[in-house]
N, C-alpha and C. Protein backbone atom coordinates (compact mmCIF):
# COMPACT_ATOMS: atom_id res chain seq x y z
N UNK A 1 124.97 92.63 36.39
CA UNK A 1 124.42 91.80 37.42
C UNK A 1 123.12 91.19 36.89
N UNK A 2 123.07 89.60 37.21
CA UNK A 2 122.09 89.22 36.73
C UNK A 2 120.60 89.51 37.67
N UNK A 3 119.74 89.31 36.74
CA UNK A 3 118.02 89.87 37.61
C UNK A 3 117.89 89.10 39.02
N UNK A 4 118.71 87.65 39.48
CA UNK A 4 118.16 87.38 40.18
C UNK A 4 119.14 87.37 41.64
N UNK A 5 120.31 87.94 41.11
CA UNK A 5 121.15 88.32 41.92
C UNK A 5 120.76 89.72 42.67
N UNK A 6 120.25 90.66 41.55
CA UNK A 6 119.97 91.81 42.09
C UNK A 6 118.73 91.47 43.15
N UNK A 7 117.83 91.08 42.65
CA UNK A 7 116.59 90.35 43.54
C UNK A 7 117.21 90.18 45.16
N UNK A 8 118.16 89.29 44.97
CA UNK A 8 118.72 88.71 45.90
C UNK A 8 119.08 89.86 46.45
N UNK A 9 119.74 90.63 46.41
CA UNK A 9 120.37 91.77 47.22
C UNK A 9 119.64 92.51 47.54
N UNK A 10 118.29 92.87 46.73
CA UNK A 10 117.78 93.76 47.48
C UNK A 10 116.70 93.27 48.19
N UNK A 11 116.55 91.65 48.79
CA UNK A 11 115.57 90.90 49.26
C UNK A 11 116.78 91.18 51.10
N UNK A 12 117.69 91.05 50.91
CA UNK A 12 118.55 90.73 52.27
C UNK A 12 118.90 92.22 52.94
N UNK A 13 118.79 93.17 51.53
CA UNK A 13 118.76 94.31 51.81
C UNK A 13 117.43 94.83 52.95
N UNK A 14 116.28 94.52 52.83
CA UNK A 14 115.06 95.02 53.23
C UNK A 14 114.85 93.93 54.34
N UNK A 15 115.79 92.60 54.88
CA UNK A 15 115.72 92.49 55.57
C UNK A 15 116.68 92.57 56.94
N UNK A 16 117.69 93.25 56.20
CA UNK A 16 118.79 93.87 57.13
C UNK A 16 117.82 95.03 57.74
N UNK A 17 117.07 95.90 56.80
CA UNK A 17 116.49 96.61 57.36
C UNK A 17 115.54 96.36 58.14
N UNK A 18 114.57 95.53 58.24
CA UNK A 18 113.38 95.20 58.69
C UNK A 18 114.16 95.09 60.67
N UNK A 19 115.63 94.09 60.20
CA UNK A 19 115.71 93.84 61.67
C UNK A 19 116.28 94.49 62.35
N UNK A 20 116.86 95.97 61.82
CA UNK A 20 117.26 96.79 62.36
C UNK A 20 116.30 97.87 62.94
N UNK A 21 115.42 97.62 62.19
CA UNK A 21 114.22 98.67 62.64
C UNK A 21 113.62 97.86 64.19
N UNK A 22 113.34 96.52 63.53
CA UNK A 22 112.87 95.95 64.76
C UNK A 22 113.66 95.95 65.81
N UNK A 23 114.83 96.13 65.69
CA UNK A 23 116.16 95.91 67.09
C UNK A 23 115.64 97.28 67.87
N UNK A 24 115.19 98.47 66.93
CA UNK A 24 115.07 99.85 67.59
C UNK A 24 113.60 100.38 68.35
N UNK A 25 112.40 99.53 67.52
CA UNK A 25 111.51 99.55 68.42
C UNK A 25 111.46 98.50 69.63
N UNK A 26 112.28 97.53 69.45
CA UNK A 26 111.80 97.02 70.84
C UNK A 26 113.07 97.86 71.92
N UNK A 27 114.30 98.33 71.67
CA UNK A 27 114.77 99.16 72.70
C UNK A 27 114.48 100.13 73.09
N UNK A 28 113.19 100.57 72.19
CA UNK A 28 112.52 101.96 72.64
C UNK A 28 111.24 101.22 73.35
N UNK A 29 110.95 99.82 73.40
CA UNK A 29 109.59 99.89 73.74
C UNK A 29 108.58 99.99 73.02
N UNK A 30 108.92 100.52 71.72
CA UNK A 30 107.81 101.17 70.93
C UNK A 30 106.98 99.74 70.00
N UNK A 31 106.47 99.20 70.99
CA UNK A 31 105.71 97.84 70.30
C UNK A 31 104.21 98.54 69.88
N UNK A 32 103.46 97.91 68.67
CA UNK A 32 101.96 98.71 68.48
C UNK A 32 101.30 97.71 69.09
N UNK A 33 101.50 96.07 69.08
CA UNK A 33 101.17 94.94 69.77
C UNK A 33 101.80 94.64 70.34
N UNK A 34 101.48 94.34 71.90
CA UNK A 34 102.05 93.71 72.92
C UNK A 34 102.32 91.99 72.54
N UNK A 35 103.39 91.85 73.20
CA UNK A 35 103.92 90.54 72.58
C UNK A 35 103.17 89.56 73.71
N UNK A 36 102.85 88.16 73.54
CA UNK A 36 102.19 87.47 74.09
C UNK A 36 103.53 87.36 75.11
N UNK A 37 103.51 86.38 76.55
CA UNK A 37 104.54 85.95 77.39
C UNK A 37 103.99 85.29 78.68
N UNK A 38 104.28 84.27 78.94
CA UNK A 38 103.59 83.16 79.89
C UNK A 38 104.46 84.05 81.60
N UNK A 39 103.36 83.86 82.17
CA UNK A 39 103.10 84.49 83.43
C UNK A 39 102.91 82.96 84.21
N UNK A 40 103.21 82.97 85.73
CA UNK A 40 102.92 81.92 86.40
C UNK A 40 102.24 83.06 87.82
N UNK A 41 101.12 81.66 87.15
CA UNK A 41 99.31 82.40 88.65
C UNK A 41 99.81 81.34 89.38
N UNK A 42 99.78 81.62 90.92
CA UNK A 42 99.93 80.64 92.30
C UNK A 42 98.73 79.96 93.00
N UNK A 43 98.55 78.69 92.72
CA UNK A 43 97.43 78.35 93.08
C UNK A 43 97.34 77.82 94.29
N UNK A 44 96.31 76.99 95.00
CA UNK A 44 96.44 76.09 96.25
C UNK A 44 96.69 74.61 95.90
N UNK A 45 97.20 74.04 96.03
CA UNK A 45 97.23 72.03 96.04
C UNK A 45 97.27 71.60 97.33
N UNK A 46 96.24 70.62 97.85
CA UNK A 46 95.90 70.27 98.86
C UNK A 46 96.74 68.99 98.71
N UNK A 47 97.87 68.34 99.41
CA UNK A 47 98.44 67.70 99.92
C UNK A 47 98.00 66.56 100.57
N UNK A 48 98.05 65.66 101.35
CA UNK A 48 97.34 64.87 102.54
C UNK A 48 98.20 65.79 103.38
N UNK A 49 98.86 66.06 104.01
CA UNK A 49 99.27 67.13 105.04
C UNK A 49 99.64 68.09 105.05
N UNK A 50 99.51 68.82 104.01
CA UNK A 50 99.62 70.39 104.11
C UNK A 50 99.23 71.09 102.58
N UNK A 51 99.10 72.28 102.62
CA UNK A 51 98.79 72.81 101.29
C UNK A 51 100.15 73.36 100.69
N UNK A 52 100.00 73.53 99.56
CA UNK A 52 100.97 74.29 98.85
C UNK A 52 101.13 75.38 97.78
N UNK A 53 101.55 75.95 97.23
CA UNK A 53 101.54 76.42 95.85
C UNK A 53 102.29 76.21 95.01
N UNK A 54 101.15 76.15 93.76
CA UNK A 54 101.93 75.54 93.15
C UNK A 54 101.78 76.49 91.64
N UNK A 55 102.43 76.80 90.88
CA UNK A 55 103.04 77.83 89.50
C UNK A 55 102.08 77.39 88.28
N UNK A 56 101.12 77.95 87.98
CA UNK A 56 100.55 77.20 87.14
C UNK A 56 100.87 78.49 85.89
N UNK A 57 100.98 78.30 84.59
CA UNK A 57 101.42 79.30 83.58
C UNK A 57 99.79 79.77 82.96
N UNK A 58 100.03 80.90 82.83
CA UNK A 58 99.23 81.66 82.19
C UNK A 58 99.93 82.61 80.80
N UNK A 59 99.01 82.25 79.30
CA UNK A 59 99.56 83.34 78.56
C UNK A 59 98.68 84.91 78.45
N UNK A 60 99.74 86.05 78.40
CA UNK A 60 99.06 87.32 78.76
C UNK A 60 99.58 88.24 77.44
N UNK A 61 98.98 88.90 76.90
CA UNK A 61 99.56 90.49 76.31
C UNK A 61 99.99 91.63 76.91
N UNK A 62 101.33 91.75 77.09
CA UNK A 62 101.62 92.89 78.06
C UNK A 62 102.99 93.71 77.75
N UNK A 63 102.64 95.23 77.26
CA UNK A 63 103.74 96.15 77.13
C UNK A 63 104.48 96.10 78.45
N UNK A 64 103.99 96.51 79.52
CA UNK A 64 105.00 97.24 80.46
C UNK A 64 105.19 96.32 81.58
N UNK A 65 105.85 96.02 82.38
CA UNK A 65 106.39 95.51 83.72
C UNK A 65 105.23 95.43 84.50
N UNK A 66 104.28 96.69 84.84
CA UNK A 66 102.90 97.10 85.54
C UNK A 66 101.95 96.11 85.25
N UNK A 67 101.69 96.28 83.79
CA UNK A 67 100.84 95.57 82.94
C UNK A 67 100.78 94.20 82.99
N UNK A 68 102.37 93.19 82.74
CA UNK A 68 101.99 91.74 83.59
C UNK A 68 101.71 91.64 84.99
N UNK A 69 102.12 92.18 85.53
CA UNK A 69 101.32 92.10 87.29
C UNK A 69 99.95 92.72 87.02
N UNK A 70 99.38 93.22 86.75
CA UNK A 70 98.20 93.39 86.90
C UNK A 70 97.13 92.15 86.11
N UNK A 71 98.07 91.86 85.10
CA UNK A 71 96.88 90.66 84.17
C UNK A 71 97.16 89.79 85.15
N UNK A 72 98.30 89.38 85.27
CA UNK A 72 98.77 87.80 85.80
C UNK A 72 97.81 88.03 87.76
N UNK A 73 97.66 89.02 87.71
CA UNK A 73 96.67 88.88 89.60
C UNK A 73 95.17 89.16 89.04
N UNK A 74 94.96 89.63 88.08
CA UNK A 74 93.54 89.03 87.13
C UNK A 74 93.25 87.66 86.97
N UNK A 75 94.74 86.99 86.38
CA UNK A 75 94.27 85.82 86.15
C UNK A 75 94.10 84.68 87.17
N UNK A 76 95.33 85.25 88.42
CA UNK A 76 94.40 85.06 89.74
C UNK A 76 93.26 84.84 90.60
N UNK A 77 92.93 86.31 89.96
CA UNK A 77 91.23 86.48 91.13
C UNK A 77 90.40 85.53 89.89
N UNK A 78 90.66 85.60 88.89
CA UNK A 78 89.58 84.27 87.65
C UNK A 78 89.69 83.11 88.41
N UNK A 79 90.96 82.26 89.23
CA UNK A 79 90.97 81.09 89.51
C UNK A 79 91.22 80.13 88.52
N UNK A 80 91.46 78.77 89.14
CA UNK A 80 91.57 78.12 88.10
C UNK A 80 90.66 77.28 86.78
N UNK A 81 91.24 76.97 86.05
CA UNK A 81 90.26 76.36 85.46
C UNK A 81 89.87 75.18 85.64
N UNK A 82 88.47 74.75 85.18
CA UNK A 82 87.79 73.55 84.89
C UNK A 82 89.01 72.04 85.16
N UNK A 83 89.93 72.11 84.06
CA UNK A 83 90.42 71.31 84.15
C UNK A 83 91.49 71.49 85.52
N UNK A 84 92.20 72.11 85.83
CA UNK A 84 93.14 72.66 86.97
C UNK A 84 92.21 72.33 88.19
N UNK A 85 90.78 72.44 88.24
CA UNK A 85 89.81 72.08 89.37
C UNK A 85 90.20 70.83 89.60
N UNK A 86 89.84 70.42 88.32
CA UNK A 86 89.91 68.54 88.51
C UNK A 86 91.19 67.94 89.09
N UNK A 87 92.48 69.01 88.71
CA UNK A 87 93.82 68.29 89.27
C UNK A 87 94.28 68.50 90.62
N UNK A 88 92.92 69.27 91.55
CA UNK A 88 92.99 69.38 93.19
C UNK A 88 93.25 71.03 93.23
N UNK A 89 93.56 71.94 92.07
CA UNK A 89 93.91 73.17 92.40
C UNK A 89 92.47 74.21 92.94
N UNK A 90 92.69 74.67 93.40
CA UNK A 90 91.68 76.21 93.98
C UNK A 90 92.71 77.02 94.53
N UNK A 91 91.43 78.40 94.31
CA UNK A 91 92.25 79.52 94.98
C UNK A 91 91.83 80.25 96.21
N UNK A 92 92.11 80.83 97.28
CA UNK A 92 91.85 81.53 98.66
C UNK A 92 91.04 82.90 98.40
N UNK A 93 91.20 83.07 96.91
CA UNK A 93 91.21 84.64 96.53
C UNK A 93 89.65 84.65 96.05
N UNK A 94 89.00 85.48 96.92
CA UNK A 94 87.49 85.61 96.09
C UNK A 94 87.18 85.99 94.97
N UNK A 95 86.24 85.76 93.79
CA UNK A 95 86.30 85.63 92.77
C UNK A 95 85.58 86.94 92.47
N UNK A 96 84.93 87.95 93.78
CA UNK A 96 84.48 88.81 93.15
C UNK A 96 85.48 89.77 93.17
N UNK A 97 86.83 89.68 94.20
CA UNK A 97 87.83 90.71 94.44
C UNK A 97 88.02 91.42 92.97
N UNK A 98 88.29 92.56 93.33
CA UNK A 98 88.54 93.21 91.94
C UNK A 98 89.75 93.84 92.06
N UNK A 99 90.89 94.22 91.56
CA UNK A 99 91.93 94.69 90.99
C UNK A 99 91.84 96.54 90.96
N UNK A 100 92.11 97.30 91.53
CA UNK A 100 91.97 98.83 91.29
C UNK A 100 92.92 99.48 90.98
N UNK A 101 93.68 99.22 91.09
CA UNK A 101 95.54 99.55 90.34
C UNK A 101 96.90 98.87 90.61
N UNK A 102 97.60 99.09 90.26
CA UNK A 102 98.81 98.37 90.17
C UNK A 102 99.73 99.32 89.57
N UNK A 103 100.68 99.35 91.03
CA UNK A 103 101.70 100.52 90.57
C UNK A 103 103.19 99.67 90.89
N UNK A 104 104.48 100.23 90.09
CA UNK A 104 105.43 99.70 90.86
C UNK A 104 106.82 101.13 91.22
N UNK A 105 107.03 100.66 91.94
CA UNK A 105 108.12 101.89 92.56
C UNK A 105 109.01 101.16 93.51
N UNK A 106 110.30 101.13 92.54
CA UNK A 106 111.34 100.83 92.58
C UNK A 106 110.93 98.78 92.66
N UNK A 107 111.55 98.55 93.90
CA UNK A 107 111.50 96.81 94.11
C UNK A 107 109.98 96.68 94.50
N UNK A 108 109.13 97.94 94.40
CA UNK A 108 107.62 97.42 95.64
C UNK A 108 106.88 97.42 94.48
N UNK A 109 105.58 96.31 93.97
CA UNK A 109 104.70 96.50 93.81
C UNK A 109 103.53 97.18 94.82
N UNK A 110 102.83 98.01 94.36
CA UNK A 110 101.66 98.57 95.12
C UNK A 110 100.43 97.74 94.58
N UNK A 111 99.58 96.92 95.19
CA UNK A 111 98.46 96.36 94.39
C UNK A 111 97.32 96.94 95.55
N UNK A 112 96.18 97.94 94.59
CA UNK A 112 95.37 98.28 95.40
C UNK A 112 93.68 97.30 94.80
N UNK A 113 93.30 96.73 95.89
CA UNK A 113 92.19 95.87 95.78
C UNK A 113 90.92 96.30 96.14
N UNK A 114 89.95 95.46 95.82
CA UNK A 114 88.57 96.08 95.96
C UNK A 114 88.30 95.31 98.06
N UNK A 115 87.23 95.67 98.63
CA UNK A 115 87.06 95.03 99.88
C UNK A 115 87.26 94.00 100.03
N UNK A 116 87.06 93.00 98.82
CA UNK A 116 86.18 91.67 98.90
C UNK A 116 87.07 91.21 99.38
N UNK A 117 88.74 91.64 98.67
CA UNK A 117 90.03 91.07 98.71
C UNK A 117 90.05 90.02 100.27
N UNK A 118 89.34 90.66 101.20
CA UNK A 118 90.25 90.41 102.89
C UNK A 118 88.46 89.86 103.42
N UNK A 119 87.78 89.63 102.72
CA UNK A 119 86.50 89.28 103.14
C UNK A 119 86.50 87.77 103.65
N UNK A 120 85.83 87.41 104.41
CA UNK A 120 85.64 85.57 104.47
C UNK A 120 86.52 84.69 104.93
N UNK A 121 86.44 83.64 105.59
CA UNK A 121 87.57 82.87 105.40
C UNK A 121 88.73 83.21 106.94
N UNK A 122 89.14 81.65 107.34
CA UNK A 122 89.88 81.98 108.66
C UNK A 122 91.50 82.73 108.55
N UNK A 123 92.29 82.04 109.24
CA UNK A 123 93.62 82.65 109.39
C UNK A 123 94.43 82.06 108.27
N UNK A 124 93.93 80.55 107.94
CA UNK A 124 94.90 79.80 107.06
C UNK A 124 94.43 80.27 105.52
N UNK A 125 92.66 80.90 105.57
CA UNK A 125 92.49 80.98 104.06
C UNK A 125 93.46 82.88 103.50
N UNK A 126 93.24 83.25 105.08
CA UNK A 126 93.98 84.70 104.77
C UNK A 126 95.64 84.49 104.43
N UNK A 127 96.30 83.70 104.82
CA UNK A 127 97.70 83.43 104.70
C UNK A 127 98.06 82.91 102.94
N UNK A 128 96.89 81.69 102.90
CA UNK A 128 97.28 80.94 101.45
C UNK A 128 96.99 82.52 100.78
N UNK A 129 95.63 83.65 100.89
CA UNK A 129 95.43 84.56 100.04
C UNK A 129 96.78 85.49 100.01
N UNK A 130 97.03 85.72 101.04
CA UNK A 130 97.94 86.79 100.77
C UNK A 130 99.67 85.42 99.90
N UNK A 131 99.76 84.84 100.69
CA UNK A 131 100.74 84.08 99.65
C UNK A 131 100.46 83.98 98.22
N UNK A 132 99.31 83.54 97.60
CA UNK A 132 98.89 83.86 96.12
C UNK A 132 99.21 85.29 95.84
N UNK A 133 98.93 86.35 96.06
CA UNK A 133 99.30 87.35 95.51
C UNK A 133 100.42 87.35 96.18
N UNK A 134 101.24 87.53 97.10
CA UNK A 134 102.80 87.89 96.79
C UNK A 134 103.46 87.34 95.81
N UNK A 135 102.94 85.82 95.68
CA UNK A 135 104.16 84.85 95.25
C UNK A 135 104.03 85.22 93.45
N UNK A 136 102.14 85.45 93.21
CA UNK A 136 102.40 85.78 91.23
C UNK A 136 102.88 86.84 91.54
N UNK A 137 102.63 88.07 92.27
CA UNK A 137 103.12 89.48 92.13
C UNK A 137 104.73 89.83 91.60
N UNK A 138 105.21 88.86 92.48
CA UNK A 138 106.97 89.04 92.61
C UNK A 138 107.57 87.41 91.64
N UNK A 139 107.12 87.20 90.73
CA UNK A 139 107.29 85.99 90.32
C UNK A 139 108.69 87.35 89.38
N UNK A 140 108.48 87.97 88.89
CA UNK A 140 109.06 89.33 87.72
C UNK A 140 110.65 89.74 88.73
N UNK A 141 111.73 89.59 88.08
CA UNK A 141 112.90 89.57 88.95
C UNK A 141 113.33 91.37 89.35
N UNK A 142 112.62 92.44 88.89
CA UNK A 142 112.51 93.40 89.45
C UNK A 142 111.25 93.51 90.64
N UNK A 143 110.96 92.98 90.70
CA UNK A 143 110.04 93.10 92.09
C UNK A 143 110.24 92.34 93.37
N UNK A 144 110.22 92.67 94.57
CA UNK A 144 110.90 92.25 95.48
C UNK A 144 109.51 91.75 97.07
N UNK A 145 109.41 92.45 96.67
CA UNK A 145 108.10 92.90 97.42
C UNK A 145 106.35 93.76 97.14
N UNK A 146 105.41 93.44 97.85
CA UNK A 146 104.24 93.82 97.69
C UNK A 146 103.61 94.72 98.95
N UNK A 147 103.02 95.48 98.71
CA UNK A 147 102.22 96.88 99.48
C UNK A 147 100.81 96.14 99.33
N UNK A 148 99.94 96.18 100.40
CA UNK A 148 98.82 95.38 99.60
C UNK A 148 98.22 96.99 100.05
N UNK A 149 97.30 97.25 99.12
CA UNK A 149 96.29 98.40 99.63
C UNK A 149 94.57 97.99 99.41
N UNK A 150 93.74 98.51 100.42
CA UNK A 150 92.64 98.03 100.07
C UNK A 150 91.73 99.56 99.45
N UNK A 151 90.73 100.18 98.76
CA UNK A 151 90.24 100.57 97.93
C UNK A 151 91.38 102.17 98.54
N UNK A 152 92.40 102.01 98.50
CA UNK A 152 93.19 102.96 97.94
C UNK A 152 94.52 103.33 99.65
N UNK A 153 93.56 102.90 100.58
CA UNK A 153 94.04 102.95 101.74
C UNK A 153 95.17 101.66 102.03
N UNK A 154 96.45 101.88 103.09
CA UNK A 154 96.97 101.10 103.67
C UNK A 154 96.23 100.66 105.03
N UNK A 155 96.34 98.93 104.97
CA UNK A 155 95.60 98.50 106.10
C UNK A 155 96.13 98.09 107.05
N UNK A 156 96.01 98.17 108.41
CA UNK A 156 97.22 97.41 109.43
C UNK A 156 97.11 96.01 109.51
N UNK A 157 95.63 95.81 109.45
CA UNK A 157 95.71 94.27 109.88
C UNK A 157 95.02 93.50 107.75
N UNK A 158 94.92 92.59 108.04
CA UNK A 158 94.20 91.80 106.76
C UNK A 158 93.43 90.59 107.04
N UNK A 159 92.55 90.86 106.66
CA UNK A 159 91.33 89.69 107.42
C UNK A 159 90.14 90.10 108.42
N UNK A 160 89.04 89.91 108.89
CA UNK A 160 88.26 89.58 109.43
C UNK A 160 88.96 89.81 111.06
N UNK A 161 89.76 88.33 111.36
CA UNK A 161 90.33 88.15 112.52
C UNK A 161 91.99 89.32 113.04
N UNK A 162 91.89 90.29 112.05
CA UNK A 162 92.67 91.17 112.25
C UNK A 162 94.08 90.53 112.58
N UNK A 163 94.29 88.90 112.21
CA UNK A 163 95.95 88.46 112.64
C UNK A 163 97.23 89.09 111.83
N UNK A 164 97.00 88.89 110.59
CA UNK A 164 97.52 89.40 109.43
C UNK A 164 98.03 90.42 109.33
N UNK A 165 99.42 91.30 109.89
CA UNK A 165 99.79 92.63 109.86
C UNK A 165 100.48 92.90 108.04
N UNK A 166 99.71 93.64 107.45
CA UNK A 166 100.50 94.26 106.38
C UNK A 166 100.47 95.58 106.26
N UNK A 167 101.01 96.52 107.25
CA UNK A 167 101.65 98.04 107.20
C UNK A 167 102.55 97.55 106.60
N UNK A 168 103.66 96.76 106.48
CA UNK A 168 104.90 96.94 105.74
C UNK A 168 104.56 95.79 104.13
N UNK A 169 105.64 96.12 103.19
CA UNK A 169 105.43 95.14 102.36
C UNK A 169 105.78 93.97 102.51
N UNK A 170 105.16 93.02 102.14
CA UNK A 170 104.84 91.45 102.21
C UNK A 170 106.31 91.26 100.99
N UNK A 171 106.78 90.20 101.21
CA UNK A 171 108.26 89.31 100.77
C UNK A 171 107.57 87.82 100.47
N UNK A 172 108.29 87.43 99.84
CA UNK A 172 108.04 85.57 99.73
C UNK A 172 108.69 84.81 101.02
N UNK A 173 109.63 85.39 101.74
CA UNK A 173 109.84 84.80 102.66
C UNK A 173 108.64 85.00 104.19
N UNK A 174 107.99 86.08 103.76
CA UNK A 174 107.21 86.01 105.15
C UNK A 174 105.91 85.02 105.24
N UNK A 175 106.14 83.98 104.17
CA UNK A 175 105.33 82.89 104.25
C UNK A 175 105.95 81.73 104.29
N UNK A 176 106.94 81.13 105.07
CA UNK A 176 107.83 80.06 105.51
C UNK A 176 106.73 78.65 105.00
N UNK A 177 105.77 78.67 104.72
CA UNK A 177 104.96 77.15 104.80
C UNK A 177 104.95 77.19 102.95
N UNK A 178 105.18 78.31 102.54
CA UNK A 178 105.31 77.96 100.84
C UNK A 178 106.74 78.21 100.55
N UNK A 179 107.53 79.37 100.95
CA UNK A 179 109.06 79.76 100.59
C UNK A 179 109.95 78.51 100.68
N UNK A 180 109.96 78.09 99.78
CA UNK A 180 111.56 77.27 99.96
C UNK A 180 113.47 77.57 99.17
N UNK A 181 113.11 78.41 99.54
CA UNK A 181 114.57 79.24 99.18
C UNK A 181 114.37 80.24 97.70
N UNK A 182 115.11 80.20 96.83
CA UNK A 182 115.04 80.82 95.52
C UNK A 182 114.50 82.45 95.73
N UNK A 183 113.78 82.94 94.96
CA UNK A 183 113.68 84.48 95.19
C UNK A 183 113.12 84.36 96.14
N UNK A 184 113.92 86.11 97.03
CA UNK A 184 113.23 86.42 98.39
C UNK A 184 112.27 87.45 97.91
């Protein structure tokens, strides 16, 4: 066998291996770097007659299922950017709210928030808020629903004006003024 045949074989050789190895850490999970993967944050767009949301992409580093819901409602409470300002977007969500865990069990995300979360703001800014976090929360096709918790407790009402009932978990459909069919 000539030198560059052998070369050759043992170049396809080490990469038969390389992608077999790689086929086995990613079915184990066993990544040492989290792979980058675009997340969509829910913002506000003011309309002339009504508001909306609208999917704006965010890129995140994230091993586990937990881990993008928790960056992607980080990249949330950040708001949008500079330029995203300029194209009419803002968010309902106060910028000091802070993030305290993020659990998931089974179809429910659990997202437990700091006070600020439910601070300020009338019935319509509490509705667009809680629609921003359901809608990035459950954007992930294992999640179905959201638990909102505030510094570790379940709350009956959400808001100031106490209208807002979330004892049960929040759905994309229990906001009819953004849901237009597709995941419930």
């Amino acid at each position: 066998m000539k030198r560059w045949e052998r070369i050759t074989v043992w170049a396809l050789l080490g990469i038969f291996c390389g992608l077999v190895l790689m086929w086995f850490l990613l079915k184990q999970g066993w990544w040492i770097l989290p792979i980058p993967t675009g997340v969509d944050v829910y913002f506000i767009q003011q309309t002339e007659d009504q508001s909306q949301l609208v999917a704006v992409k965010r890129s995140i580093r994230a091993k586990t299922l937990e881990n993008r819901i928790q960056l992607a409602v980080q990249e949330l409470i950040a708001g949008p950017t500079p330029a995203e300002k300029e194209g009419g977007f803002y968010s309902a969500v106060p910028s000091q709210t802070r993030l305290l865990n993020c659990r998931v069990e089974g179809e429910t995300v659990f997202l437990d928030f700091s006070p600020d979360v439910d601070q300020g703001g009338g019935t319509k800014d509490m509705e667009e808020r809680l629609g921003q976090i359901v809608f990035t929360a459950t954007q992930f096709p294992a999640v179905k629903q959201v638990q909102l918790l505030i510094n570790g407790e379940q709350p009956k009402y959400f808001g100031g004006e106490g209208i807002t009932e979330v004892e049960r978990p929040l759905t994309r459909r229990d906001f009819p003024q953004f849901y237009s069919g597709g995941k419930q």
